[in-house]
Protein backbone atom coordinates (compact mmCIF):
# COMPACT_ATOMS: atom_id res chain seq x y z
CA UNK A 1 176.08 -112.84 137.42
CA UNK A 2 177.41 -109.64 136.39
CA UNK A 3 180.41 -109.17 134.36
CA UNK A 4 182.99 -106.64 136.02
CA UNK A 5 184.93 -106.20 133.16
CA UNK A 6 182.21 -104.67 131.45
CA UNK A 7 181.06 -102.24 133.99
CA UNK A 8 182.30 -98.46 132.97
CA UNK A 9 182.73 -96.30 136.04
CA UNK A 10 181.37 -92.69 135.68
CA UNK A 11 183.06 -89.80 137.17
CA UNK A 12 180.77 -86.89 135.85
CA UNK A 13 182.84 -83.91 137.46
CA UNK A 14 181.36 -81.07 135.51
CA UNK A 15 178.48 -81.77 137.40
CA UNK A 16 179.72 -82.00 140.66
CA UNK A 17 178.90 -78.68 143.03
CA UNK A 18 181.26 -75.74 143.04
CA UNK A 19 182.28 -76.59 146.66
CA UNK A 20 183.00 -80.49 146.33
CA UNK A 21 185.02 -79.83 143.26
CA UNK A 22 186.76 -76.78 145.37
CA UNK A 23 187.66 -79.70 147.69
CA UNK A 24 188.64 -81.98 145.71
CA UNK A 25 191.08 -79.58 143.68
CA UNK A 26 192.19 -77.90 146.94
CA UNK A 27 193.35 -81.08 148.52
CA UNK A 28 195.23 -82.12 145.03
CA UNK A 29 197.35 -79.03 145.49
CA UNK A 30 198.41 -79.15 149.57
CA UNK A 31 199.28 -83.41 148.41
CA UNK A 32 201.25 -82.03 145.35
CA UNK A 33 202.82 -78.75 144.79
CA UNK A 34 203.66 -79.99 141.01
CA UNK A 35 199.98 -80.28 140.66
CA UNK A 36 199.11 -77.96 142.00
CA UNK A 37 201.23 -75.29 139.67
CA UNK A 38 199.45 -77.51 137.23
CA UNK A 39 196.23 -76.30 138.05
CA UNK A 40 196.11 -72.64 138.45
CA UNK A 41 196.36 -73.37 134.41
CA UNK A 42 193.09 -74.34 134.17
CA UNK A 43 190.52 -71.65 135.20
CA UNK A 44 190.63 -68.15 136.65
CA UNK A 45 188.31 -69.61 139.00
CA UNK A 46 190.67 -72.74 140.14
CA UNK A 47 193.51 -70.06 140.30
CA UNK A 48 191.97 -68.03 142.68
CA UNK A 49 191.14 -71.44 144.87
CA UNK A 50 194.58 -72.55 144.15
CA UNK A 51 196.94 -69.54 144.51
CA UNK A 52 196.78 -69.36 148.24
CA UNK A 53 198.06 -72.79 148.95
CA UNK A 54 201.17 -72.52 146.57
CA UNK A 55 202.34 -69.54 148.03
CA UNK A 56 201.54 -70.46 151.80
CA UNK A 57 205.10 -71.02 152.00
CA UNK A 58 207.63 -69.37 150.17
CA UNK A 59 211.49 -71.06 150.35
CA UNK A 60 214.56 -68.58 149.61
CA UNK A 61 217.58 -70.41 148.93
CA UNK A 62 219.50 -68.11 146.45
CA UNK A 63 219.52 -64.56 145.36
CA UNK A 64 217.83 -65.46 142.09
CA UNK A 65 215.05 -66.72 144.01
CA UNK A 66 214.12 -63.49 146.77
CA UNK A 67 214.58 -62.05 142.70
CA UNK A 68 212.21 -64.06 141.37
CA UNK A 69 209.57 -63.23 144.55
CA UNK A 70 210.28 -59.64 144.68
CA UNK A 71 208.89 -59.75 140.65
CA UNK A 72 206.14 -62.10 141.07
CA UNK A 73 205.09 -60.01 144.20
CA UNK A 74 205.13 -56.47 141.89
CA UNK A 75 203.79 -57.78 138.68
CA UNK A 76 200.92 -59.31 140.45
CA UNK A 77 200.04 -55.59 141.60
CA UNK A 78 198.37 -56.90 144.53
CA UNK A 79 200.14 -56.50 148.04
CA UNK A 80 197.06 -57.40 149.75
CA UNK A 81 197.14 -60.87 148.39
CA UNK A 82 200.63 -61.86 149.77
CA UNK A 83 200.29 -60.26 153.00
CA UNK A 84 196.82 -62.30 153.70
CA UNK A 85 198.40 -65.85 152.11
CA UNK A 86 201.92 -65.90 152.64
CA UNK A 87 202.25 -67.48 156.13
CA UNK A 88 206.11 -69.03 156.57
CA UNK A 89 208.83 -67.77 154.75
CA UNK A 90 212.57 -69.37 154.96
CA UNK A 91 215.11 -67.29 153.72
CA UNK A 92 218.61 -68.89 153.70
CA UNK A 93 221.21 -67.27 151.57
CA UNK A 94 222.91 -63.50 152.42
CA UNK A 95 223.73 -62.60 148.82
CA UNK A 96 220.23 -60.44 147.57
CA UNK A 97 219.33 -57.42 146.07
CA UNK A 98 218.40 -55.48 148.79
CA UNK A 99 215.54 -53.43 146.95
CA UNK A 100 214.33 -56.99 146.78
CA UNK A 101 214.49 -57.70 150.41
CA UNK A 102 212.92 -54.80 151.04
CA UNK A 103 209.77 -55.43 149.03
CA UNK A 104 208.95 -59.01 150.55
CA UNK A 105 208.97 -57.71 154.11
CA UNK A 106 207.27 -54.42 153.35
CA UNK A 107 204.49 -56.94 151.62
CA UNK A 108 204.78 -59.78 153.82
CA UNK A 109 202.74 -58.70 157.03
CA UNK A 110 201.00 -62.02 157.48
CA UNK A 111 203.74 -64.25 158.14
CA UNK A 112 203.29 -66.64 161.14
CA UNK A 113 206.47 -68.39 160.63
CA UNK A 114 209.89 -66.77 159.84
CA UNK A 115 213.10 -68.75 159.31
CA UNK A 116 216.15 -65.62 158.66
CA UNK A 117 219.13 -67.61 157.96
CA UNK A 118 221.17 -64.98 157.09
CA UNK A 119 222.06 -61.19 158.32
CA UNK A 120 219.82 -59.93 160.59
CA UNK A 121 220.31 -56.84 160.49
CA UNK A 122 218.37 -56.38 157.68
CA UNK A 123 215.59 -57.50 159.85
CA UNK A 124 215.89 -54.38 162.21
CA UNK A 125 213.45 -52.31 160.70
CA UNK A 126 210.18 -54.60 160.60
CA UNK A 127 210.61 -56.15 164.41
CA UNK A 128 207.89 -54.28 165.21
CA UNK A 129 205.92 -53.57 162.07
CA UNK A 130 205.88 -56.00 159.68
CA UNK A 131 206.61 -58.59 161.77
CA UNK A 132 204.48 -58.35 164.70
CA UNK A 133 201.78 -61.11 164.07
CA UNK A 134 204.97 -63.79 163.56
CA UNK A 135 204.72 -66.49 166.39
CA UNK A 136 207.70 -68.92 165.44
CA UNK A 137 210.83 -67.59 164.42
CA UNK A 138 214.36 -68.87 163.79
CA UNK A 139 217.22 -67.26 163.10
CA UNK A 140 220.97 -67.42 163.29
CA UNK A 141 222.41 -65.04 165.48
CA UNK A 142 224.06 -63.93 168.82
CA UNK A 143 221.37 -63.15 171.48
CA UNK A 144 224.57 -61.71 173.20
CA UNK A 145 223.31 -58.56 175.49
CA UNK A 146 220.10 -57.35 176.49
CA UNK A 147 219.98 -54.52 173.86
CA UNK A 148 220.50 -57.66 171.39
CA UNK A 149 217.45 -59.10 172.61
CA UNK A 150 215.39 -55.70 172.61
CA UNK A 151 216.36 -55.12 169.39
CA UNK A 152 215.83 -58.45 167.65
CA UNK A 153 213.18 -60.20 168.73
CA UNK A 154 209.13 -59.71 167.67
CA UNK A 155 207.12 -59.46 171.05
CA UNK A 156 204.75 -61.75 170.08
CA UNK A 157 206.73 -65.03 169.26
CA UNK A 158 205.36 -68.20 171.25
CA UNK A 159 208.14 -70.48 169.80
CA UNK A 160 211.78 -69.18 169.14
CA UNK A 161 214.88 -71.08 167.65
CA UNK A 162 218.67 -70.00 167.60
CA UNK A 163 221.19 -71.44 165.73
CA UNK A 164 224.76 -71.21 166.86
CA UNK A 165 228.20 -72.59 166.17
CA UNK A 166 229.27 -73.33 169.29
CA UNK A 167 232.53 -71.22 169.52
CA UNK A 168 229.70 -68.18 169.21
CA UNK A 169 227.57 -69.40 172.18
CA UNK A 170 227.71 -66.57 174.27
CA UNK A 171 229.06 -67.17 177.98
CA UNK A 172 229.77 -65.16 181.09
CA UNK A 173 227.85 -63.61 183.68
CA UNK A 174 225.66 -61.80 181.79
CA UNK A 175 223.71 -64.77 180.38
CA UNK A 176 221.53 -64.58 182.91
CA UNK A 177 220.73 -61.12 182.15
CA UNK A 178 219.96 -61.86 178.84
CA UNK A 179 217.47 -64.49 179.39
CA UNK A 180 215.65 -62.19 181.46
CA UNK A 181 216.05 -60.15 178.79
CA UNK A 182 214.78 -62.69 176.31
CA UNK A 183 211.35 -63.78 178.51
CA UNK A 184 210.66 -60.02 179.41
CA UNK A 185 210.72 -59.40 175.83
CA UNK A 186 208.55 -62.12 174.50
CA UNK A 187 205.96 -62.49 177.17
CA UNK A 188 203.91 -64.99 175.12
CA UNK A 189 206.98 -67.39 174.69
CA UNK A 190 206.36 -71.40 175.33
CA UNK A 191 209.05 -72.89 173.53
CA UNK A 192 212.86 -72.10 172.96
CA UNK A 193 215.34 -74.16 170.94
CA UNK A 194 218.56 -73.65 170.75
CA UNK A 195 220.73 -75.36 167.93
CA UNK A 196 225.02 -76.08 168.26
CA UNK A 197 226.74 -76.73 165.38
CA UNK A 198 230.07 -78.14 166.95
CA UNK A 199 233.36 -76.94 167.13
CA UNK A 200 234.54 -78.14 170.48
CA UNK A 201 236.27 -75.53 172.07
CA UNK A 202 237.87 -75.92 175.51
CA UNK A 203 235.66 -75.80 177.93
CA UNK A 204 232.72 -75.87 176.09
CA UNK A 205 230.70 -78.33 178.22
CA UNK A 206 231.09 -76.33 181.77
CA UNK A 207 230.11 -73.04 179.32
CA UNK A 208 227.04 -74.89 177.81
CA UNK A 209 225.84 -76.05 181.36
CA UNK A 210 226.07 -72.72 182.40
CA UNK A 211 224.15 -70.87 178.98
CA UNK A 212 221.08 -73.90 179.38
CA UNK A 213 221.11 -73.28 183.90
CA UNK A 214 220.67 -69.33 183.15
CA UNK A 215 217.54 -69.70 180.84
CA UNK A 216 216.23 -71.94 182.94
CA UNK A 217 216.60 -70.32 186.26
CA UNK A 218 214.90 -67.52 185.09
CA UNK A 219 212.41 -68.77 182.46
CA UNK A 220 208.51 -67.73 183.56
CA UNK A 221 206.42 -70.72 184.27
CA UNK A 222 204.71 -69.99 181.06
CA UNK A 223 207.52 -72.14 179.19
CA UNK A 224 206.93 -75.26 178.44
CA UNK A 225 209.83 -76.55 176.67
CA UNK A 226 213.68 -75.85 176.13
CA UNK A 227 215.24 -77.52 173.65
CA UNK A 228 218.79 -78.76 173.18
CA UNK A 229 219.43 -79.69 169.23
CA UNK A 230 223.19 -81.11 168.17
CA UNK A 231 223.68 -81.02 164.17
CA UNK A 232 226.45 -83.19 162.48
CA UNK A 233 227.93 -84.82 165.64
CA UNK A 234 228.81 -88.47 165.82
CA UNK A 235 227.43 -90.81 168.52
CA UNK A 236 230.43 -91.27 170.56
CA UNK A 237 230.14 -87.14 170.45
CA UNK A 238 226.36 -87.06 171.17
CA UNK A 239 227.36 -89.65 173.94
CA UNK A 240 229.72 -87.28 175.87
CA UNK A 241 227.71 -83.76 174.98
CA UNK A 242 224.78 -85.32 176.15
CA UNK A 243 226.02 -86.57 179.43
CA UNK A 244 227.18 -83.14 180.66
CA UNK A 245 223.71 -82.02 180.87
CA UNK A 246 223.09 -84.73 183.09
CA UNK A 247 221.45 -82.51 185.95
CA UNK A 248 218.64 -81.18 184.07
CA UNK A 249 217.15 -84.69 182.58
CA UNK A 250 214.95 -84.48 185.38
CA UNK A 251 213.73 -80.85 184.44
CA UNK A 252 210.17 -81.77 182.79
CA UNK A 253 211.08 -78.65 180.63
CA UNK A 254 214.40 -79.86 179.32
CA UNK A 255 215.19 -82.03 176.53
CA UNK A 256 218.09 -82.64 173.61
CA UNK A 257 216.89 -83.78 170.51
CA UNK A 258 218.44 -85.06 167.40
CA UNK A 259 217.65 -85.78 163.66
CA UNK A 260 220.01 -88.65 163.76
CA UNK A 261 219.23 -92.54 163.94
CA UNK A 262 222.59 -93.10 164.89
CA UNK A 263 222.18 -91.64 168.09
CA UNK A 264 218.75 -93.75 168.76
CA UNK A 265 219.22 -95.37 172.34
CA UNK A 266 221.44 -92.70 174.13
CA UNK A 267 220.96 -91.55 177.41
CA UNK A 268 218.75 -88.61 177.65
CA UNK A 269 218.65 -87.67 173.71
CA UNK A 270 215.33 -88.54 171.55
CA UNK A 271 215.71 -88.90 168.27
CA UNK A 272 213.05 -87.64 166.20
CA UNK A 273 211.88 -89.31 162.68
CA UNK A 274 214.83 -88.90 159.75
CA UNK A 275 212.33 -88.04 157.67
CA UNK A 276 212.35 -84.55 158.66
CA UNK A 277 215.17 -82.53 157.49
CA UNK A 278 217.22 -80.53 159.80
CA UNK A 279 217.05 -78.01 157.22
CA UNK A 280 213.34 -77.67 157.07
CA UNK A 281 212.30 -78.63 160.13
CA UNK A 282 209.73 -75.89 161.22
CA UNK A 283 207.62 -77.86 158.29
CA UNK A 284 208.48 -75.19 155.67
CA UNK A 285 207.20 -78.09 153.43
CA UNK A 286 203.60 -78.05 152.63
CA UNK A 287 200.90 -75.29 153.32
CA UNK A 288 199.58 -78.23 155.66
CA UNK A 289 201.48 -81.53 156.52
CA UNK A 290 200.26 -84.78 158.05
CA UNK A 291 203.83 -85.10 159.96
CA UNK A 292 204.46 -83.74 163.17
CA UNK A 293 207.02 -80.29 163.36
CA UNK A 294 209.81 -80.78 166.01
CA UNK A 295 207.65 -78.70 168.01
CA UNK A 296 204.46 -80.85 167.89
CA UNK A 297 207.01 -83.96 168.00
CA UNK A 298 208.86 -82.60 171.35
CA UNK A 299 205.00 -81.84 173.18
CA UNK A 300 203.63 -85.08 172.18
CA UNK A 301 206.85 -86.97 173.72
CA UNK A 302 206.65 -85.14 177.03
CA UNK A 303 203.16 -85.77 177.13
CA UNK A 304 203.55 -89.28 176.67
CA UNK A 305 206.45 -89.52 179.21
CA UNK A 306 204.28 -87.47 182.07
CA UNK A 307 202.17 -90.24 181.80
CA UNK A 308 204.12 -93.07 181.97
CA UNK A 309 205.74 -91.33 185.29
């Protein structure tokens, strides 16, 4: 009968192969972004394995922060290396340097995913250039005439998100104008989501009926989802909001969403797992995460209600 206690378990990692240990290291890093700023202290070698996943995303909250980028990006004297590896960038604060600003999107030509939480005109002159391979952007702004629309938005998104109070939701007869404008522009587009941060005006439900009938009256075939997101409204308030948009539940296209538990159980809203936050959720988490985006999480729920039809 052997003794357990005495056995002595053996992991002999200097002789592992180069691409096992690779692995091994790789995956430490996307579970951990403290370990993995750990190890690009080890080796030149693990750096180079490790540098592309911690800088997969890059998170800009304050000015000392697109600072802090702007330096790491020069010092490294490398421009090539962010514009292969950075892939989603969230910037979320209007008070930079703008010699700063300038050098992350004169660098950043890679990105994929782009959340601009803040001016946008200081986006103007890389629609085209630097930003052109982006496919999923969000931003907070007025898409308020067609020249807006022209001038804003990369061609090639697939998945676009505005963010609104609602007192800036722009109304009148030239909405539908502008989401022709919008689906001319971006031919490639399958998802839109549009997110109201409440402040009730008079009138506002007859107005919102009207901005969600225009886009979809006119969206191409090629869309396969419009989204309806509420942030910081009470369930009595979900309740009512929700109700008004009554007559396009049955639109296979059309669905409101919400981050909040509260409102688990209403009539035509699906709540989507608190886990996410609103804040980040485009997954500006992790270079890869085992959760589902709002994106993936709104496709996989109209999938699964198809069926059951």
């Amino acid at each position: 009968m052997s003794k357990i206690a005495n056995v002595q378990l053996r992991f002999p990692f200097p002789d592992l192969p180069v691409d096992i240990a690779r692995n091994i290291l790789e995956t430490a890093a996307i579970i951990s972004w403290r370990d993995a700023s750990r190890l690009v202290l080890v080796s030149k070698a693990v750096r180079a394995w490790i540098d592309p996943i911690l800088y997969h995303t890059i998170l800009i909250y304050f000015a000392d922060g697109c600072a802090t980028f702007a330096n790491t990006i020069r010092s490294r004297n490398d421009p090539s290396f962010f514009a292969r590896h950075v892939k989603r960038l969230c910037v979320h604060d209007d008070i930079y340097n703008a010699q700063d600003l300038r050098c992350l999107l004169d660098v950043l030509t890679g990105l994929h995913c782009l959340a601009w939480w803040c001016d946008t005109n200081n986006l103007l002159p890389y629609i085209n250039t630097s930003l052109a391979s982006t496919r999923y952007l969000s931003m907070m702004t007025e898409l308020d005439s067609p020249l807006t629309v022209e001038t804003l938005l990369p061609r090639n998104i697939t998945h676009l998100n505005v963010k609104f109070d609602e007192l800036d939701v722009p109304f009148g007869n030239g909405l539908t104008a502008v989401w022709t404008s919008v689906f001319a522009r971006c031919p490639f587009l399958t998802h839109v989501m549009v997110d109201f941060y409440p402040d009730s005006p008079p009138g506002w439900a007859t107005d919102k009926e009207q901005f969600v009938r225009s886009a979809l009256s006119v969206a191409p075939p090629t869309l396969k989802a419009f989204i309806i997101e509420f942030q910081n409204v009470t369930r009595p308030s979900m309740s009512w909001r929700a109700s008004e948009f009554g007559p396009f539940l049955t639109d296979s296209r059309f669905i409101i969403v919400s981050p909040d538990p509260c409102h688990s159980g209403l009539e035509g809203v699906v709540c989507y797992p608190i886990q996410h936050d609103p804040l980040l959720d485009w997954q500006y988490l992790d270079a890869t995460s085992s959760d589902l985006d709002i994106w993936e999480f709104v496709d996989t729920y109209r999938l699964r209600t198809r069926a059951q039809i």
